[in-house]
Protein backbone atom coordinates (compact mmCIF):
# COMPACT_ATOMS: atom_id res chain seq x y z
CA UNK A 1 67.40 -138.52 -111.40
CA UNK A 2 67.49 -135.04 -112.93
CA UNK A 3 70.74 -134.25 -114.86
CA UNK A 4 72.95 -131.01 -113.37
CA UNK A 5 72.35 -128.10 -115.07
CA UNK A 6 75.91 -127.38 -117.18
CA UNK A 7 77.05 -124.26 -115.53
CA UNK A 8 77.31 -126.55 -112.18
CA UNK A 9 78.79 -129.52 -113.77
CA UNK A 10 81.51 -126.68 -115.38
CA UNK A 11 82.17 -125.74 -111.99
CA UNK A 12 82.61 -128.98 -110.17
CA UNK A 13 85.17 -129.33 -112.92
CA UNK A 14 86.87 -126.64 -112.75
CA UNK A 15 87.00 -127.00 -108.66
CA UNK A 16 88.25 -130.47 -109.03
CA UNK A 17 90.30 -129.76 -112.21
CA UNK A 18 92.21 -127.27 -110.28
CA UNK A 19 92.00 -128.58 -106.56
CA UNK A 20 93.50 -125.83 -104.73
CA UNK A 21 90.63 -123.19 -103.25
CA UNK A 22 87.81 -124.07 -101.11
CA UNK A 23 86.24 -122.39 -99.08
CA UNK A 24 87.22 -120.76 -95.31
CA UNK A 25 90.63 -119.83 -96.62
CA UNK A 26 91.03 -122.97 -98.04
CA UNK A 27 94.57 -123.69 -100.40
CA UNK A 28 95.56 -127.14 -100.34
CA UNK A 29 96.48 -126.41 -96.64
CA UNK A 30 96.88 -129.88 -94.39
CA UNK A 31 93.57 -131.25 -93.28
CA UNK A 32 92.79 -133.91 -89.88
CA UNK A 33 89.56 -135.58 -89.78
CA UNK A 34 88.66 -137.59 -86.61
CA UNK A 35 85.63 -139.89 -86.70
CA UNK A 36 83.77 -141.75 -84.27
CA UNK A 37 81.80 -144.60 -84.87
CA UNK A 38 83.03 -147.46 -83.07
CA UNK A 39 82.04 -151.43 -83.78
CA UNK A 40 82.51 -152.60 -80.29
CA UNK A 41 79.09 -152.48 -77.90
CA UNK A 42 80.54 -150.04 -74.87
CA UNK A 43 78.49 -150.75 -72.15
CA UNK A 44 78.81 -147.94 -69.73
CA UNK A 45 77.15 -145.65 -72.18
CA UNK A 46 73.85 -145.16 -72.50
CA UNK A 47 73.69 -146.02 -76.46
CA UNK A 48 76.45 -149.06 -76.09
CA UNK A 49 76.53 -149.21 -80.13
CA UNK A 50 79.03 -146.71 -81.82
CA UNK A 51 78.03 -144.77 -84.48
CA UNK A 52 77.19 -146.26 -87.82
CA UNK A 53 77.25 -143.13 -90.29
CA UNK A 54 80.85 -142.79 -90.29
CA UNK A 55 81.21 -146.61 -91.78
CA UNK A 56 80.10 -144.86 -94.80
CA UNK A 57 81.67 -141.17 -94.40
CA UNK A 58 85.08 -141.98 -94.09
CA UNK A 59 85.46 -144.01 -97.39
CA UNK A 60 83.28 -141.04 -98.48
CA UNK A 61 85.21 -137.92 -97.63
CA UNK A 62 88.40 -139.56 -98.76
CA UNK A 63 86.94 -140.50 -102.08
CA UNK A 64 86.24 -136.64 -102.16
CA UNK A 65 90.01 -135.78 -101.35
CA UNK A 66 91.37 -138.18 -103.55
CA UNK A 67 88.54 -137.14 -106.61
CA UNK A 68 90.84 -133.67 -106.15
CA UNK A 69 94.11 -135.66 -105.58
CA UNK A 70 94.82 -133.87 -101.95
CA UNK A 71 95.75 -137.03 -100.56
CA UNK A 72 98.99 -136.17 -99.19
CA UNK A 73 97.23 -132.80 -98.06
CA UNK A 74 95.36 -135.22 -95.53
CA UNK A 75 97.85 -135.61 -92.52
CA UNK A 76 95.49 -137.07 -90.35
CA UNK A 77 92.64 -139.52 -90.12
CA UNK A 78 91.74 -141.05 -87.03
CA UNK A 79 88.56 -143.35 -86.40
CA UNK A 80 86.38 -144.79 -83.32
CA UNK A 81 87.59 -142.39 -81.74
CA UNK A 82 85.06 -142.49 -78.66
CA UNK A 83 87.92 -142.37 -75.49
CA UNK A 84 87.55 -145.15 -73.14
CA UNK A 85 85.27 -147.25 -75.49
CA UNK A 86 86.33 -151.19 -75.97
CA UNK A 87 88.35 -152.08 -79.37
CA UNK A 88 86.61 -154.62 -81.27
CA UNK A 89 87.69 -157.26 -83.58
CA UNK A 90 89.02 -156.41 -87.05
CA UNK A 91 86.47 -158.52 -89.03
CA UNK A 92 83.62 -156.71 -87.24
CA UNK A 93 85.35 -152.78 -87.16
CA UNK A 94 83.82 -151.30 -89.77
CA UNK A 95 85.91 -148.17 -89.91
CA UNK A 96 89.26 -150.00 -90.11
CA UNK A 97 87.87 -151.75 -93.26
CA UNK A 98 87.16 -148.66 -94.67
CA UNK A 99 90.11 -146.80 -93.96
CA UNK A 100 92.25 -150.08 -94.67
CA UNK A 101 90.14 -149.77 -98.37
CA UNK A 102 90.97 -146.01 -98.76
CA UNK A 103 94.52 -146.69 -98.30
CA UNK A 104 94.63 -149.55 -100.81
CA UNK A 105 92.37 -147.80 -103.67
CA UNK A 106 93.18 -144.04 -103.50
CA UNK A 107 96.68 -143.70 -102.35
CA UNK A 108 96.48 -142.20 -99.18
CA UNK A 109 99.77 -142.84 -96.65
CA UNK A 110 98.75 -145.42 -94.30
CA UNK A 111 101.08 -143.92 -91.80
CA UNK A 112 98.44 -141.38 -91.11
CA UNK A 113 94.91 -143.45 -90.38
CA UNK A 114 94.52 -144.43 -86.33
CA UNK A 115 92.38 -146.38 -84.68
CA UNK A 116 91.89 -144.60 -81.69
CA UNK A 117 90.30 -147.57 -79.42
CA UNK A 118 93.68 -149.72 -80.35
CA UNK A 119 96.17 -146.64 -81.16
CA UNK A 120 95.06 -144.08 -78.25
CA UNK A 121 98.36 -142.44 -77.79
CA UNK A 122 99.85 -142.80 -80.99
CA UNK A 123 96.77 -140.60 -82.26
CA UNK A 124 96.70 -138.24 -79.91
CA UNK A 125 100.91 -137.35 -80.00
CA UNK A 126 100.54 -137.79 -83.86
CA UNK A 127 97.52 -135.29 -84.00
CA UNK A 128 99.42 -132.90 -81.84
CA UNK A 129 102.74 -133.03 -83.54
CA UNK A 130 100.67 -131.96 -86.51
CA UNK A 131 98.61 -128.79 -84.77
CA UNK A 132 101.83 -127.86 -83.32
CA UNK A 133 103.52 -127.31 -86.77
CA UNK A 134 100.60 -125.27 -87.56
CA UNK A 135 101.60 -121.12 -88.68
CA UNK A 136 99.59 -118.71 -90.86
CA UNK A 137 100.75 -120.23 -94.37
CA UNK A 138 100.83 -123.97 -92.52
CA UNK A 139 97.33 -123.77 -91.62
CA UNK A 140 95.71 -126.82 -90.17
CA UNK A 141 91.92 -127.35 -91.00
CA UNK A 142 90.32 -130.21 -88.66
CA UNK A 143 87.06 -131.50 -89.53
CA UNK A 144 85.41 -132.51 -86.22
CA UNK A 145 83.56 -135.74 -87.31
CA UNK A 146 83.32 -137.58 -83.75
CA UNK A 147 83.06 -136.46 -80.16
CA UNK A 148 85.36 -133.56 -78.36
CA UNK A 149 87.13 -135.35 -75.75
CA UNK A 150 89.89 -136.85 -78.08
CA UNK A 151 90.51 -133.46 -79.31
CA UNK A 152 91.01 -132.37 -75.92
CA UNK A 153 93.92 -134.53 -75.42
CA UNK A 154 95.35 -133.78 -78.55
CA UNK A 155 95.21 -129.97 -77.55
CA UNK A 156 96.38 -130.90 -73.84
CA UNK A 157 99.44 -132.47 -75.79
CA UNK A 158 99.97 -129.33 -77.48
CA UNK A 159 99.67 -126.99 -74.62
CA UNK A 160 102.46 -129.56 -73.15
CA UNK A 161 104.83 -128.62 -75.83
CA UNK A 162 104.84 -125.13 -75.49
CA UNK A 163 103.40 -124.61 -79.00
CA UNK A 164 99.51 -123.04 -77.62
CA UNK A 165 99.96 -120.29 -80.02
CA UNK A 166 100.31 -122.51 -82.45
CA UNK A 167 96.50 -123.16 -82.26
CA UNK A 168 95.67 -119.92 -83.76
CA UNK A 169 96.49 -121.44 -87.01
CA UNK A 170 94.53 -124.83 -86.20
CA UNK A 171 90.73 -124.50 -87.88
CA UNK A 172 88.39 -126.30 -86.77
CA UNK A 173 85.22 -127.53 -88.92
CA UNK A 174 81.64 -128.65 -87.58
CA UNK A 175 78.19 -129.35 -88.46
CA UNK A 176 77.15 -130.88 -85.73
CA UNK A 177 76.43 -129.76 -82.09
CA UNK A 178 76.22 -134.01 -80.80
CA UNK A 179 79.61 -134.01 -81.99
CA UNK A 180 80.63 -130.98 -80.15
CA UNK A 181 78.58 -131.46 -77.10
CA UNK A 182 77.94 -135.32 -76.32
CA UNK A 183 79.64 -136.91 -73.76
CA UNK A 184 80.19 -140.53 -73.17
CA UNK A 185 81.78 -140.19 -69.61
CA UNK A 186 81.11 -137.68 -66.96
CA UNK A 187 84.63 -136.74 -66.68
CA UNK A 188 84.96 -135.73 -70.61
CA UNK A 189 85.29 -132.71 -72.44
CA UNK A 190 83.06 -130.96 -74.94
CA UNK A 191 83.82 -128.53 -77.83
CA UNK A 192 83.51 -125.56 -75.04
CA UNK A 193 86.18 -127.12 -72.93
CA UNK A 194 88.33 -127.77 -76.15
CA UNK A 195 88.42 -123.93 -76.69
CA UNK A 196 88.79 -122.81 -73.70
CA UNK A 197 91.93 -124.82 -72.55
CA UNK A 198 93.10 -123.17 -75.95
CA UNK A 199 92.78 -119.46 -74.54
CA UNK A 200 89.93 -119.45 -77.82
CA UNK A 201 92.43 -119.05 -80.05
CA UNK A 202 91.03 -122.52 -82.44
CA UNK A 203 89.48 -120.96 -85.13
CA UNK A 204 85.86 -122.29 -85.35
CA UNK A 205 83.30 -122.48 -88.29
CA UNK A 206 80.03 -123.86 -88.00
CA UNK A 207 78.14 -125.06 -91.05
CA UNK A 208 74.49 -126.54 -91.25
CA UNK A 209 73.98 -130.07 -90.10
CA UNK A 210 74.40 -132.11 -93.20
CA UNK A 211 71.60 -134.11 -92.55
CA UNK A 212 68.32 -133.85 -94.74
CA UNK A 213 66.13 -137.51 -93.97
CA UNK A 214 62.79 -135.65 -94.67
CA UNK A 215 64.26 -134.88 -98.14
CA UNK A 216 66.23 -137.66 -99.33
CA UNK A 217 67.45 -135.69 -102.39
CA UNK A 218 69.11 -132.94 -100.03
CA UNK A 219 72.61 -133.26 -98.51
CA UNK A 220 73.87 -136.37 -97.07
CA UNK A 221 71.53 -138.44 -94.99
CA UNK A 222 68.53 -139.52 -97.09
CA UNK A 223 66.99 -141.97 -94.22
CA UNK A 224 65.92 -145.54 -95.42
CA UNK A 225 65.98 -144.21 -99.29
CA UNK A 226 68.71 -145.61 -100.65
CA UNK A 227 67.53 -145.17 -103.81
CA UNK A 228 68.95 -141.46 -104.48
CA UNK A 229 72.48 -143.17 -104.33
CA UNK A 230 71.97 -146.35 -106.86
CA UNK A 231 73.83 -144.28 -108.72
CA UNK A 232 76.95 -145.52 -106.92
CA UNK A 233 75.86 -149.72 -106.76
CA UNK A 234 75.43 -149.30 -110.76
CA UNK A 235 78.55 -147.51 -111.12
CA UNK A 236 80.99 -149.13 -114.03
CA UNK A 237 83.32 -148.39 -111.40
CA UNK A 238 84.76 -150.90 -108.90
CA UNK A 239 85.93 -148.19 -106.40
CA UNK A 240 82.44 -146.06 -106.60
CA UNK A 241 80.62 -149.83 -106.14
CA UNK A 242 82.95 -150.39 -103.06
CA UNK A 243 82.09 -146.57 -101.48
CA UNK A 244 78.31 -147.90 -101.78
CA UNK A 245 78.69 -150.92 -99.84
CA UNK A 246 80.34 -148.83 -97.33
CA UNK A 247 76.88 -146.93 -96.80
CA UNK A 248 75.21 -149.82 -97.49
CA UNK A 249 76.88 -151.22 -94.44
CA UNK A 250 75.27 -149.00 -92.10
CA UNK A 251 73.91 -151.15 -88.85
CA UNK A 252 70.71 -148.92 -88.70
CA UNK A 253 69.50 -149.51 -92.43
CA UNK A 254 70.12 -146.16 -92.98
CA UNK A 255 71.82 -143.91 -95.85
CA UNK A 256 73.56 -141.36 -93.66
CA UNK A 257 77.09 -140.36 -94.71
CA UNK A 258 76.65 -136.63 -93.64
CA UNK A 259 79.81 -135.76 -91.84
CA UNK A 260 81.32 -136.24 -95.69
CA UNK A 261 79.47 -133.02 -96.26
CA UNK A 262 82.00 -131.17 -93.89
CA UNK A 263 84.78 -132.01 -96.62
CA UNK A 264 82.42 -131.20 -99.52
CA UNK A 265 81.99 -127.67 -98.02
CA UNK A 266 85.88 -127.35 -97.30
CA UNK A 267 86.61 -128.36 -100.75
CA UNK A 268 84.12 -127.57 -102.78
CA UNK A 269 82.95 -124.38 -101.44
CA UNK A 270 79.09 -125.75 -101.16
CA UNK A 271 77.47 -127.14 -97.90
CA UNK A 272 74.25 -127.99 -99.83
CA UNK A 273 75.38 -131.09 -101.09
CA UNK A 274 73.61 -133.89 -102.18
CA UNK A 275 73.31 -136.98 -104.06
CA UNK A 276 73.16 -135.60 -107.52
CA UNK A 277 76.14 -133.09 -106.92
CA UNK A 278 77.89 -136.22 -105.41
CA UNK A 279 77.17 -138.23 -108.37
CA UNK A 280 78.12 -135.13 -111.04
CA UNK A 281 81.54 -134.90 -108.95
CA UNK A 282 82.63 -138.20 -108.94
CA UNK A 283 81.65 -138.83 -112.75
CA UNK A 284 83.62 -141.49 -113.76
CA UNK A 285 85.52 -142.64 -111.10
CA UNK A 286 88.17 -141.11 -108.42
CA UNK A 287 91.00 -141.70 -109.35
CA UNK A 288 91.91 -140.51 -113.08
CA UNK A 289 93.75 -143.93 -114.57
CA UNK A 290 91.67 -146.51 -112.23
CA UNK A 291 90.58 -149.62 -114.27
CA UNK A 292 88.57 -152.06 -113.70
């Protein structure tokens, strides 16, 4: 694997050094990430399996978070969050063991993780509470990492309170039009619906998909090649070993942790990740004083 050229490695340091502006507007503003990717088979969709890449993105966009030590910046973090899909057991949900791992390694408040198939209106009221704090030096950024029907609700909620105009200070982050546009009933709600129940007042930024699998050394999917993230097995680090077998994990065989890329872009500025800015990022570990 080629080594970074310096000026880039300077700048990753600096970024994470100072972790305070991103890009979009971004100043250590609150953040919400919702993720998909259930365990459980749900049979009244036509793919009953959830979806795998998030096993691997969650422990992978809060490594990135905590790498900058925004932790308590993340107010919101909720997982399999496909509405109407069956909960499955905790030795078999793969997001809960990552977010339960996140929580344990990096600090994050535990108080803020949800899994939606078990926790369906404690995640939506908790999601809205948060949007409906939301003002132009309050600013919530959401990355949109699973389907648009749960953020409906949580908007519904909002409009409920009396806070819509609080949405105009909600931004919403997205890479990828399955996310926005999939539906797994015929009664739910896409990204379009989601904005117009808000009178369009969301703000909405669209970067490229972070997937790459014809070019395994681009961005964040890299196909059956695991190779391009060794890096993280071989790691002297215990936590970077554990974020590998979290992609490793991946039901499909795959390496795809691409909705991670969303955070990388919010935080870093750069939505042309990849492997080798991952690796130059993370350097030697994510937390400062970890040990092994």
């Amino acid at each position: 694997m080629k080594t970074l050229h310096p000026f880039l490695l300077l700048l990753l340091f600096v970024t994470t050094a100072s972790g305070q502006n991103g890009a979009w507007g971004y100043k250590s503003h609150r953040m919400a990430i919702s993720f998909d990717g259930n365990s459980a088979p749900d049979h009244q969709y036509k793919w009953p399996t959830g979806d795998p890449d998030d096993w691997g993105a969650l422990p992978a966009s809060c490594a990135i978070i905590a790498k900058l030590g925004l932790q308590a910046r993340l107010v919101h973090c909720s997982y399999n969050n496909f509405i109407d899909a069956p909960a499955g057991p905790d030795s078999e949900n793969q997001l809960k063991i990552g977010a339960d791992g996140v929580i344990e390694r990096w600090g994050f408040p535990k108080e803020v993780f949800f899994d939606v198939t078990r926790q369906r209106e404690e995640s939506i009221e908790q999601l809205a509470n948060e949007m409906a704090k939301s003002s132009e030096d309050d600013r919530l950024y959401f990355i949109h990492a699973g389907l648009s029907e749960f953020l409906y609700l949580a908007v519904e909620r909002v409009i409920e309170k009396g806070q819509i105009e609080k949405l105009s200070h909600v931004y919403l982050l997205s890479h990828s039009g399955f996310n926005e546009n999939e539906k797994r009933r015929v009664n739910h709600r896409d990204w379009s619906d989601v904005q117009a129940l808000s009178g369009e007042r969301i703000r909405y930024k669209k970067i490229k998909d972070q997937n790459a699998k014809e070019h395994p050394d681009k961005l964040w999917h890299s196909g059956s090649d695991f190779s391009v993230w060794f890096w993280m097995r071989d790691h002297p680090n215990a936590d970077v070993r554990w974020m590998y077998s979290r992609l490793e994990a991946h039901s499909g065989k795959v390496a795809d942790i691409s909705d991670c890329g969303m955070v990388f872009y919010l935080l870093l500025g750069d939505e042309d990740g990849s492997p080798e800015k991952f690796r130059a990022f993370i350097g030697d570990g994510i937390l400062p004083d970890a040990k092994d």
